[in-house]
C-alpha atoms as a PDB file:
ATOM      1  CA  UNK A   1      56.312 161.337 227.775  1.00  0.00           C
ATOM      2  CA  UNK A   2      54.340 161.380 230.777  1.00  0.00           C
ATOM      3  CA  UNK A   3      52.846 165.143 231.263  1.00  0.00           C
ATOM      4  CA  UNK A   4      51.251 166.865 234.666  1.00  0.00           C
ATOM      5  CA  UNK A   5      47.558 167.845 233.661  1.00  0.00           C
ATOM      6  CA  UNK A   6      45.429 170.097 235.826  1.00  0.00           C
ATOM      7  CA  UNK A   7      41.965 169.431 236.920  1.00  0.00           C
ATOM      8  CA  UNK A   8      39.814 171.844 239.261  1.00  0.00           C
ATOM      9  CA  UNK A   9      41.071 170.555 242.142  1.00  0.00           C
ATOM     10  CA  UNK A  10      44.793 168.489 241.645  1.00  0.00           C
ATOM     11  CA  UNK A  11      47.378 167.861 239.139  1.00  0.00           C
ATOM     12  CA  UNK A  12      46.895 164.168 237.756  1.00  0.00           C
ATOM     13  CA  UNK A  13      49.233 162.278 235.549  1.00  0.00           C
ATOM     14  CA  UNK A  14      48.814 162.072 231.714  1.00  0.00           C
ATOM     15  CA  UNK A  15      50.034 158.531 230.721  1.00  0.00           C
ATOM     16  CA  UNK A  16      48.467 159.018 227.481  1.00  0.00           C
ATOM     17  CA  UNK A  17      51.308 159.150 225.737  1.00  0.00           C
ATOM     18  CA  UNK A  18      52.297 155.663 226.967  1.00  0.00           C
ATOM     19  CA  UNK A  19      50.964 151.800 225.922  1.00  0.00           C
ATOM     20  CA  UNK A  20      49.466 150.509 228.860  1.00  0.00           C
ATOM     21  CA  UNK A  21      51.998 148.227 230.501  1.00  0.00           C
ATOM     22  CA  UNK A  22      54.842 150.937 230.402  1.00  0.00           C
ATOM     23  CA  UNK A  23      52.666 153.186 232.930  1.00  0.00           C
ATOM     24  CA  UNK A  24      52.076 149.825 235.101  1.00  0.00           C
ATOM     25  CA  UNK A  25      54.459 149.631 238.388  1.00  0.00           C
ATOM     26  CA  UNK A  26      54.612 145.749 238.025  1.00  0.00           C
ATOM     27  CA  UNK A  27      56.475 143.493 241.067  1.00  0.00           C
ATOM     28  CA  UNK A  28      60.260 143.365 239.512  1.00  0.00           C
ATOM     29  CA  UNK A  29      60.018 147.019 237.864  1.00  0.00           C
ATOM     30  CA  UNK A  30      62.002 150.384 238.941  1.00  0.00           C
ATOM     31  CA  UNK A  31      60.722 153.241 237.284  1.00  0.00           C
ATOM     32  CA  UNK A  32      63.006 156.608 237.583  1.00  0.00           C
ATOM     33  CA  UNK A  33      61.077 159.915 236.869  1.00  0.00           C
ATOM     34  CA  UNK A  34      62.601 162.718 235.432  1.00  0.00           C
ATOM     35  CA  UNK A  35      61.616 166.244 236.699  1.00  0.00           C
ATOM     36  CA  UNK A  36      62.274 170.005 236.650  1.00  0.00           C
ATOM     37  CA  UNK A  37      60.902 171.731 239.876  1.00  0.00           C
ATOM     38  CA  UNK A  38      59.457 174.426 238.040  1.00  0.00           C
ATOM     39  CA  UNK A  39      58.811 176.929 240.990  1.00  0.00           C
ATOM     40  CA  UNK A  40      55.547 177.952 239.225  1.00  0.00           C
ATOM     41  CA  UNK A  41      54.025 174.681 240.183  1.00  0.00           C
ATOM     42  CA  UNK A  42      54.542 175.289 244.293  1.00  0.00           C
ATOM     43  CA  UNK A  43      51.636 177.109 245.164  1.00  0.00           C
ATOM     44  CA  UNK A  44      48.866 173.852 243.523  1.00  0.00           C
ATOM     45  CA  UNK A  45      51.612 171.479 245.124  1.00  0.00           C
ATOM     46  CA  UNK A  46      51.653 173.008 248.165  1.00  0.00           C
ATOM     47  CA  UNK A  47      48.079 172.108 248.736  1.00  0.00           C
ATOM     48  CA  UNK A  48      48.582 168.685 248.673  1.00  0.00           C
ATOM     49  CA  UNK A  49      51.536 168.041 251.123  1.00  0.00           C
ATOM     50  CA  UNK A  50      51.233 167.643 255.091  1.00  0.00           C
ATOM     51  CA  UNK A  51      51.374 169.730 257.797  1.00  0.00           C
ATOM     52  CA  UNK A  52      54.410 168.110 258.732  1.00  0.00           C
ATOM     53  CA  UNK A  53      56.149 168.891 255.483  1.00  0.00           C
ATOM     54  CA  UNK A  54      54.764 171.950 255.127  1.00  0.00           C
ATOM     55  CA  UNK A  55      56.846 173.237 258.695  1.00  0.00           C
ATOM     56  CA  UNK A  56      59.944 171.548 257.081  1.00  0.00           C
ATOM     57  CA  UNK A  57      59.522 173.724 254.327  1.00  0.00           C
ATOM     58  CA  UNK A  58      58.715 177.166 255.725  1.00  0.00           C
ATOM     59  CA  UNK A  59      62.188 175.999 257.438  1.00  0.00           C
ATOM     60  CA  UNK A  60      64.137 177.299 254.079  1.00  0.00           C
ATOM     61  CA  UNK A  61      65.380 180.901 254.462  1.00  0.00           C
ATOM     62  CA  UNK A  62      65.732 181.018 250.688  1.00  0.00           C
ATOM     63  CA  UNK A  63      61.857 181.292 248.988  1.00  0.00           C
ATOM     64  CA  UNK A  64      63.179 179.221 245.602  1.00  0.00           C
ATOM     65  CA  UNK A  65      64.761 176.403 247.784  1.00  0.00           C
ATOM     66  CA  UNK A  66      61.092 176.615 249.583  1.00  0.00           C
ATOM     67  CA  UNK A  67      59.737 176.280 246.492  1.00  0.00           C
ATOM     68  CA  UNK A  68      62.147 173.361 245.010  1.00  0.00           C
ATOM     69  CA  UNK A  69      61.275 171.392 248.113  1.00  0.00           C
ATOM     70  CA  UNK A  70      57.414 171.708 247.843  1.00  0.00           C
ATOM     71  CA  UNK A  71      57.795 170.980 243.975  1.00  0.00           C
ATOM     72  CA  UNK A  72      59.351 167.819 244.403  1.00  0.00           C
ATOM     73  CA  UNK A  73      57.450 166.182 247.650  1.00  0.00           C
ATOM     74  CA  UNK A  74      54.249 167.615 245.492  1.00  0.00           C
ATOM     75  CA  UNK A  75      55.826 165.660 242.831  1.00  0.00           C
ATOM     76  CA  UNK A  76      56.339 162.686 244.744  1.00  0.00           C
ATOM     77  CA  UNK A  77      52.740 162.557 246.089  1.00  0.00           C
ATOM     78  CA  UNK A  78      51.174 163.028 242.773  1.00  0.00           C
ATOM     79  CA  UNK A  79      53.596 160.194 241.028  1.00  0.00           C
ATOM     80  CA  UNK A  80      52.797 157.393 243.669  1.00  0.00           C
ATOM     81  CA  UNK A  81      48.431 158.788 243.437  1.00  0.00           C
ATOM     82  CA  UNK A  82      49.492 157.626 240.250  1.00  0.00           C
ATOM     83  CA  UNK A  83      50.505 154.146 240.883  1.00  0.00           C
ATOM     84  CA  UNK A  84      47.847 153.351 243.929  1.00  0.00           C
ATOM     85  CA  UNK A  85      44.964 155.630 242.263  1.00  0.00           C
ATOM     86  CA  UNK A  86      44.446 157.574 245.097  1.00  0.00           C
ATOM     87  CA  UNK A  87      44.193 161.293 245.539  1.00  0.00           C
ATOM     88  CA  UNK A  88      48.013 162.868 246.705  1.00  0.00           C
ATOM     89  CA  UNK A  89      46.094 164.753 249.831  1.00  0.00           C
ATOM     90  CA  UNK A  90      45.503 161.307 251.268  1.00  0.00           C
ATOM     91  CA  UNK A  91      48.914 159.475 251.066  1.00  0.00           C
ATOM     92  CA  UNK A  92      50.510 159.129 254.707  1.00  0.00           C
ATOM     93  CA  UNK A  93      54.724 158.850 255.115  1.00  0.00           C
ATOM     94  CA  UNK A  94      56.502 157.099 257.731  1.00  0.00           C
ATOM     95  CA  UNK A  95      60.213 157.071 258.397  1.00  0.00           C
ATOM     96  CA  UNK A  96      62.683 154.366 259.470  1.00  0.00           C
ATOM     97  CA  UNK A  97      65.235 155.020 262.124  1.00  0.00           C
ATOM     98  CA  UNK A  98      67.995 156.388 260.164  1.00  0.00           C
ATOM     99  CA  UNK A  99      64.925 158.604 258.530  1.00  0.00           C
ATOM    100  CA  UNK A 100      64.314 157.064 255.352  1.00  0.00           C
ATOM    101  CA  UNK A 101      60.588 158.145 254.114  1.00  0.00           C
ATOM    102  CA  UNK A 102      57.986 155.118 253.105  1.00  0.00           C
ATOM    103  CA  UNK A 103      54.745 154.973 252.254  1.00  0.00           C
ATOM    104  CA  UNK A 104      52.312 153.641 254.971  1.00  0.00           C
ATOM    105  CA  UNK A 105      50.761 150.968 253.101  1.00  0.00           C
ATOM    106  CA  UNK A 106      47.406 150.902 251.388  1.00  0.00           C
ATOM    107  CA  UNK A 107      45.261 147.763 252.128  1.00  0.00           C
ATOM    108  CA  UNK A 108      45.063 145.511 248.965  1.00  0.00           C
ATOM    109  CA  UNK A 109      48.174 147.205 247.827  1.00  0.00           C
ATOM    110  CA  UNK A 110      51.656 145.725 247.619  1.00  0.00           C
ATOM    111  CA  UNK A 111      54.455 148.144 249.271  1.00  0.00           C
ATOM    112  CA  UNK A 112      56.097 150.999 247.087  1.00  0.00           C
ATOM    113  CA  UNK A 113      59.142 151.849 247.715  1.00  0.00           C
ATOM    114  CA  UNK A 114      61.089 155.167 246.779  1.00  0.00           C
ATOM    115  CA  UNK A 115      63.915 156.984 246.997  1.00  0.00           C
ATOM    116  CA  UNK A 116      64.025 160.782 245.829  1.00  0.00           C
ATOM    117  CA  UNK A 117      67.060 163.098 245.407  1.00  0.00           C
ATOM    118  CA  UNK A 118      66.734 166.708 243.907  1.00  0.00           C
ATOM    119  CA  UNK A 119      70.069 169.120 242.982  1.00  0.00           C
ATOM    120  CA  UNK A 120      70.000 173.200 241.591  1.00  0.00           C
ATOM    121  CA  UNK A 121      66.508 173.157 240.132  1.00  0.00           C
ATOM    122  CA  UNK A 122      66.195 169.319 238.948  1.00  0.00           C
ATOM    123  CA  UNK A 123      64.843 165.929 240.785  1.00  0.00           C
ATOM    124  CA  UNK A 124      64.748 161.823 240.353  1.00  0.00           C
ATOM    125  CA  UNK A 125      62.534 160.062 241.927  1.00  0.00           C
ATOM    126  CA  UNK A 126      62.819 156.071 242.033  1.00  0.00           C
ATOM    127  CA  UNK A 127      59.999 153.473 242.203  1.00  0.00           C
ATOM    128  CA  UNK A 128      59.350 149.501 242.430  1.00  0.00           C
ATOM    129  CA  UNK A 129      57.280 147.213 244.727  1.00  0.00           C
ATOM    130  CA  UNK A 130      58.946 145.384 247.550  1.00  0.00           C
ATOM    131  CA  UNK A 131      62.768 146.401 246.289  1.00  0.00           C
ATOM    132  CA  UNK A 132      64.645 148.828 248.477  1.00  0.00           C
ATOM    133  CA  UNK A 133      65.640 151.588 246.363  1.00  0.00           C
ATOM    134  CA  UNK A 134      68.261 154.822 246.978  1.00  0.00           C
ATOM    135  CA  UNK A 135      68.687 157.370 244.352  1.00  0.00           C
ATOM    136  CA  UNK A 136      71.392 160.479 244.224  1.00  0.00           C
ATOM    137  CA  UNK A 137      71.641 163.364 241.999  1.00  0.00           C
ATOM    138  CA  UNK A 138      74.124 166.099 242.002  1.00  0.00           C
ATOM    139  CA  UNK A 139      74.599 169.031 239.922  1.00  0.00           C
ATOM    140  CA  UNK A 140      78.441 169.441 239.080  1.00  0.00           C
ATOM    141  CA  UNK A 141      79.769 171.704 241.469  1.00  0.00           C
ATOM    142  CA  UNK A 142      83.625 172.481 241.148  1.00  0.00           C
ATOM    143  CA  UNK A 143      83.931 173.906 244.771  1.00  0.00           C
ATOM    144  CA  UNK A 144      82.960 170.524 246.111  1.00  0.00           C
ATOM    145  CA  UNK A 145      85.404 168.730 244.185  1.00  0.00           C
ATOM    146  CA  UNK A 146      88.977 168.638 245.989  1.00  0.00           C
ATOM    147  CA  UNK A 147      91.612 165.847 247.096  1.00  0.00           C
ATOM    148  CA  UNK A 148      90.923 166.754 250.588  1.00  0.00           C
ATOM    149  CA  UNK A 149      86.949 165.650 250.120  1.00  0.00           C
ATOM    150  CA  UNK A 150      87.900 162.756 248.832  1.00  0.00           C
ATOM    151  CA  UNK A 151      90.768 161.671 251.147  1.00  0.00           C
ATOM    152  CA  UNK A 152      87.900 162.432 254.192  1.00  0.00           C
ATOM    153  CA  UNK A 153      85.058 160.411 252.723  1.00  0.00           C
ATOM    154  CA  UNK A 154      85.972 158.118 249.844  1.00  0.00           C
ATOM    155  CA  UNK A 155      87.806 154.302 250.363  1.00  0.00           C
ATOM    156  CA  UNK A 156      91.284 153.550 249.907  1.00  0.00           C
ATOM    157  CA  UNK A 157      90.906 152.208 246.738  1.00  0.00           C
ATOM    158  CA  UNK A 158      88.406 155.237 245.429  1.00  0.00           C
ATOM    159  CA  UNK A 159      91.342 157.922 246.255  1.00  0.00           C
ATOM    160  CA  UNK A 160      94.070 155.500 244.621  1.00  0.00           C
ATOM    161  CA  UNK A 161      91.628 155.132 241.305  1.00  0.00           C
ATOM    162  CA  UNK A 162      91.229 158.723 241.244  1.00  0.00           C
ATOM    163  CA  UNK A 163      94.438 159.930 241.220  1.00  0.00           C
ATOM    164  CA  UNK A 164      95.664 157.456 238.406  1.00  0.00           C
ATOM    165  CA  UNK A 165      92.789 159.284 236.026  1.00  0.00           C
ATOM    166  CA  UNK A 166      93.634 162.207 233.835  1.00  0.00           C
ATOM    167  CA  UNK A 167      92.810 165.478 235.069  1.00  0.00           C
ATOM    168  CA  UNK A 168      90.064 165.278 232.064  1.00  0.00           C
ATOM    169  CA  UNK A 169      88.656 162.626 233.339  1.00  0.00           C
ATOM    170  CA  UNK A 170      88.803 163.078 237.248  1.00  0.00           C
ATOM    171  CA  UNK A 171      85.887 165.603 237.794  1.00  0.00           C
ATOM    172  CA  UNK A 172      83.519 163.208 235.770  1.00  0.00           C
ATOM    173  CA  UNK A 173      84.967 160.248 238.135  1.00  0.00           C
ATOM    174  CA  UNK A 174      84.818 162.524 241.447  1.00  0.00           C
ATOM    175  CA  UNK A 175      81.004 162.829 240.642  1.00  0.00           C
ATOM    176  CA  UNK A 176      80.465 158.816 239.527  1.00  0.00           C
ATOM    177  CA  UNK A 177      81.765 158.489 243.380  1.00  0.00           C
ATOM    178  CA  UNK A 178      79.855 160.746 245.632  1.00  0.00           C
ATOM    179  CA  UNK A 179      76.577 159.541 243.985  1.00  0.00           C
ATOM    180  CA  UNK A 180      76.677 156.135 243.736  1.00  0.00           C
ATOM    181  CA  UNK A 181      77.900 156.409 247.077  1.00  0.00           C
ATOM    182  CA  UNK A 182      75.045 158.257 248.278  1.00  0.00           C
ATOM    183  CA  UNK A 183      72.868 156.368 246.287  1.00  0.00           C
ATOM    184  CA  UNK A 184      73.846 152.956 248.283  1.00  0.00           C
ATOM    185  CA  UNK A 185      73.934 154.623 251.548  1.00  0.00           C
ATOM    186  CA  UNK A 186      69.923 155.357 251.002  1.00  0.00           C
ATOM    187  CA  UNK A 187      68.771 152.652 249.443  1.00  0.00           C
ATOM    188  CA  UNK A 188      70.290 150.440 252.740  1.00  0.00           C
ATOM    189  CA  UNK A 189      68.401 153.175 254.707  1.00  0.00           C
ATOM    190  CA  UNK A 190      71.726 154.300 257.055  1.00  0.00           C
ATOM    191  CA  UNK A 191      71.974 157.710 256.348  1.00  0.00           C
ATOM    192  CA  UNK A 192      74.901 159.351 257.924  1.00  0.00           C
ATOM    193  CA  UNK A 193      75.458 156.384 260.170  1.00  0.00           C
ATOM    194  CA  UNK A 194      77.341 154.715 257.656  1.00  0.00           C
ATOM    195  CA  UNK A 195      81.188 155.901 257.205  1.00  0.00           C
ATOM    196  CA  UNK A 196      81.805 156.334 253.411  1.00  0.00           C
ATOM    197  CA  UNK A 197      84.855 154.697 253.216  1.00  0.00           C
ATOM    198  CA  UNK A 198      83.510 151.675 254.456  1.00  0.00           C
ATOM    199  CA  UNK A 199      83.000 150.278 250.952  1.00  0.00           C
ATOM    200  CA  UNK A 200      84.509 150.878 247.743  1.00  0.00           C
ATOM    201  CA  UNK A 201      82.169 152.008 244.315  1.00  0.00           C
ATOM    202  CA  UNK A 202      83.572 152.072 240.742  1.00  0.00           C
ATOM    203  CA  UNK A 203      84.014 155.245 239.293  1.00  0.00           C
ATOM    204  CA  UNK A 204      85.773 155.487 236.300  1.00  0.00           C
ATOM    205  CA  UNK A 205      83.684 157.064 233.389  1.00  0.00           C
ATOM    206  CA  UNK A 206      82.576 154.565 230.497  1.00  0.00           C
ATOM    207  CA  UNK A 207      82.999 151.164 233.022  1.00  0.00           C
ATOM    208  CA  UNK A 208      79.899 149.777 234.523  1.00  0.00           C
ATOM    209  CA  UNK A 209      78.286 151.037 237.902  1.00  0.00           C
ATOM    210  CA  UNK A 210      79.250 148.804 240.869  1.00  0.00           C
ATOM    211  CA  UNK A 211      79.322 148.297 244.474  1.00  0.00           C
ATOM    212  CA  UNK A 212      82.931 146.135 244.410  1.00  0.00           C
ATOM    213  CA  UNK A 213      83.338 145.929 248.456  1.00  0.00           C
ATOM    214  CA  UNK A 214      81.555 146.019 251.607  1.00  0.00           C
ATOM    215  CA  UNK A 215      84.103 145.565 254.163  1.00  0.00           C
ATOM    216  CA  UNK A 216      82.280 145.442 257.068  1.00  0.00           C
ATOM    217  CA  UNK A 217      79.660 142.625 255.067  1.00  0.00           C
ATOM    218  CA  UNK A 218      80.803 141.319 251.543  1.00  0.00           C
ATOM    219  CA  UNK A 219      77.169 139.332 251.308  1.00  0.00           C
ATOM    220  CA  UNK A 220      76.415 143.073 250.271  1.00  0.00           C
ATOM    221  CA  UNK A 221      78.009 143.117 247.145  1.00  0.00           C
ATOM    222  CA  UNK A 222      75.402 140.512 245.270  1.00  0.00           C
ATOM    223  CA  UNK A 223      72.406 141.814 247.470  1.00  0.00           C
ATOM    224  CA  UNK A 224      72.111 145.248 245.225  1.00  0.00           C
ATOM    225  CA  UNK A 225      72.443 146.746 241.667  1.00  0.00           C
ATOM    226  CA  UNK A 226      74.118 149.636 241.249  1.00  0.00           C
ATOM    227  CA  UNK A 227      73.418 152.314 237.672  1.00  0.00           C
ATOM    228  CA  UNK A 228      74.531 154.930 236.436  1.00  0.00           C
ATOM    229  CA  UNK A 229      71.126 157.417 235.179  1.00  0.00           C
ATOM    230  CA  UNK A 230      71.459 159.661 232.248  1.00  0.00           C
ATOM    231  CA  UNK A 231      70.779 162.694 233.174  1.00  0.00           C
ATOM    232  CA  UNK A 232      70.966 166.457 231.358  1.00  0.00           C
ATOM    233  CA  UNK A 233      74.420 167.663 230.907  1.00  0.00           C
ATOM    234  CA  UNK A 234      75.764 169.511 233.828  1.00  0.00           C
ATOM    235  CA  UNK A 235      74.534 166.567 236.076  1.00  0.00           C
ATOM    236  CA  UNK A 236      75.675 163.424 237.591  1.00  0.00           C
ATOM    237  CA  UNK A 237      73.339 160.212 239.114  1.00  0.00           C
ATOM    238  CA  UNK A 238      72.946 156.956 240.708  1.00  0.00           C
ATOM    239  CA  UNK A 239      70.684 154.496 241.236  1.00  0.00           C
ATOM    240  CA  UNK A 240      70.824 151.576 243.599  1.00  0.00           C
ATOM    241  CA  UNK A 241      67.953 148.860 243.974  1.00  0.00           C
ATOM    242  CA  UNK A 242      67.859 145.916 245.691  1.00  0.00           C
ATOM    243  CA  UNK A 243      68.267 142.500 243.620  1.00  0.00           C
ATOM    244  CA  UNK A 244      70.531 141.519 241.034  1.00  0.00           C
ATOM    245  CA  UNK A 245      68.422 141.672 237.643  1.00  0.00           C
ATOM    246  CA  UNK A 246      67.832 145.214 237.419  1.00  0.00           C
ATOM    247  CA  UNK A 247      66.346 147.244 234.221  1.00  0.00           C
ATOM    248  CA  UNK A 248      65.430 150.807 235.365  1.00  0.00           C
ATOM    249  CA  UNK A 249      62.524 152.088 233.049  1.00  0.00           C
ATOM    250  CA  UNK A 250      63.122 156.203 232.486  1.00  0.00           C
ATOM    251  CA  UNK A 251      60.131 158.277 232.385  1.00  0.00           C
ATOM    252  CA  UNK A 252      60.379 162.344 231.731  1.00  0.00           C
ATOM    253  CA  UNK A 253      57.883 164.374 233.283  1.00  0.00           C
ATOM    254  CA  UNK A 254      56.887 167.903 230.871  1.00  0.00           C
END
């Protein structure tokens, strides 16, 4: 298990625990990372994000959501040092129209792209070269589950699949939904532009993640992956990646 180890002046990644190839981000790979923003790591992480995050964060009322956010962009930037051996301080973010971060890119380097989603005290982030990627995580939250949500932003056929489920099984399905959803509406980059109910997602638990409709491009179905991520009780995820022969690698960051 990779482990965060702390030098005079950063936290560096210990890959010791690793064989050599598993650490590598090779062309073809997606590597999700497992973290707990542990709020006792914001004020090192803090040091190493931008000015402009830094205003984003001060933005939080709440000092712990302050913190979460600074954990996990600090965790971001030290993950993908990492992969380009660079220091964090010196990585520089762009963002497309719909204002989906990148990484500026590094010459020599090939692109890295990721995706990063963080829920009540917990955060994935997503990695490859040259493959879009969109990751969700939610922590289950029976207040946001309701028939109305999901008449306002699932499909059609989501709301129909839903309601034939057993009320056992429904809250487990609600949350397969709203991430992979989320997921797919990332890793294509479109935000909040895109309507939710303009494609349809699997959801039912134990049957395989999958984007089953497009309706506004069906060329999108066999463009991306969709998986489901295991994550700690409690939870619910998503990943989506570009391409059709997809094998996420897990790490867990201690």
């Amino acid at each position: 298990m990779p482990r965060l180890l702390e030098d005079s002046s950063q936290l560096l990644i210990d890959w010791s625990g690793l064989q050599s190839s598993e650490g590598k981000l090779s062309i073809g790979d997606v590597h999700v990372w497992h973290a707990m923003l542990d709020d006792r790591l914001a004020g090192r992480l803090r040091s190493v994000l931008s000015e402009d995050e830094l205003t984003r964060a001060d933005r939080f009322h709440f000092q712990k959501d302050r913190n979460h956010f600074i954990v996990a962009r600090g965790l971001l930037r030290t993950i993908l040092a990492s992969y380009l051996d660079v220091s964090p301080i010196d990585l520089r973010f762009c963002y497309g129209e719909k204002g989906k971060p990148a990484l500026m890119k590094i010459s020599g380097e090939n692109s890295i792209e990721f995706n990063l989603s963080h829920s009540h005290g917990m955060a994935l982030f997503a990695f490859s070269r040259n493959r879009a990627l969109g990751v969700d995580l939610e922590f289950i939250r029976d207040e946001l589950m309701g028939e109305d949500v999901a008449e306002r932003f699932f499909s059609d056929a989501e709301v129909t699949a839903l309601r034939a489920l057993s009320p056992e099984t429904r809250r487990q399905a609600f949350f397969n939904c709203w991430t992979r959803k989320e997921a797919y509406i990332k890793a294509c980059g479109e935000g909040l532009s895109m309507a939710l109910n303009e494609f349809d997602v699997s959801l039912v638990p134990g049957e395989p993640a999958a984007l089953l409709k497009n309706k506004k491009d069906p060329n999108e179905v066999s463009r991306w992956s969709m998986h489901s991520i295991p994550v700690e009780s409690g939870y619910v995820a998503a990943l989506v990646a570009e391409g059709s022969e997809v094998r996420p690698s897990n790490f867990y960051l201690s």
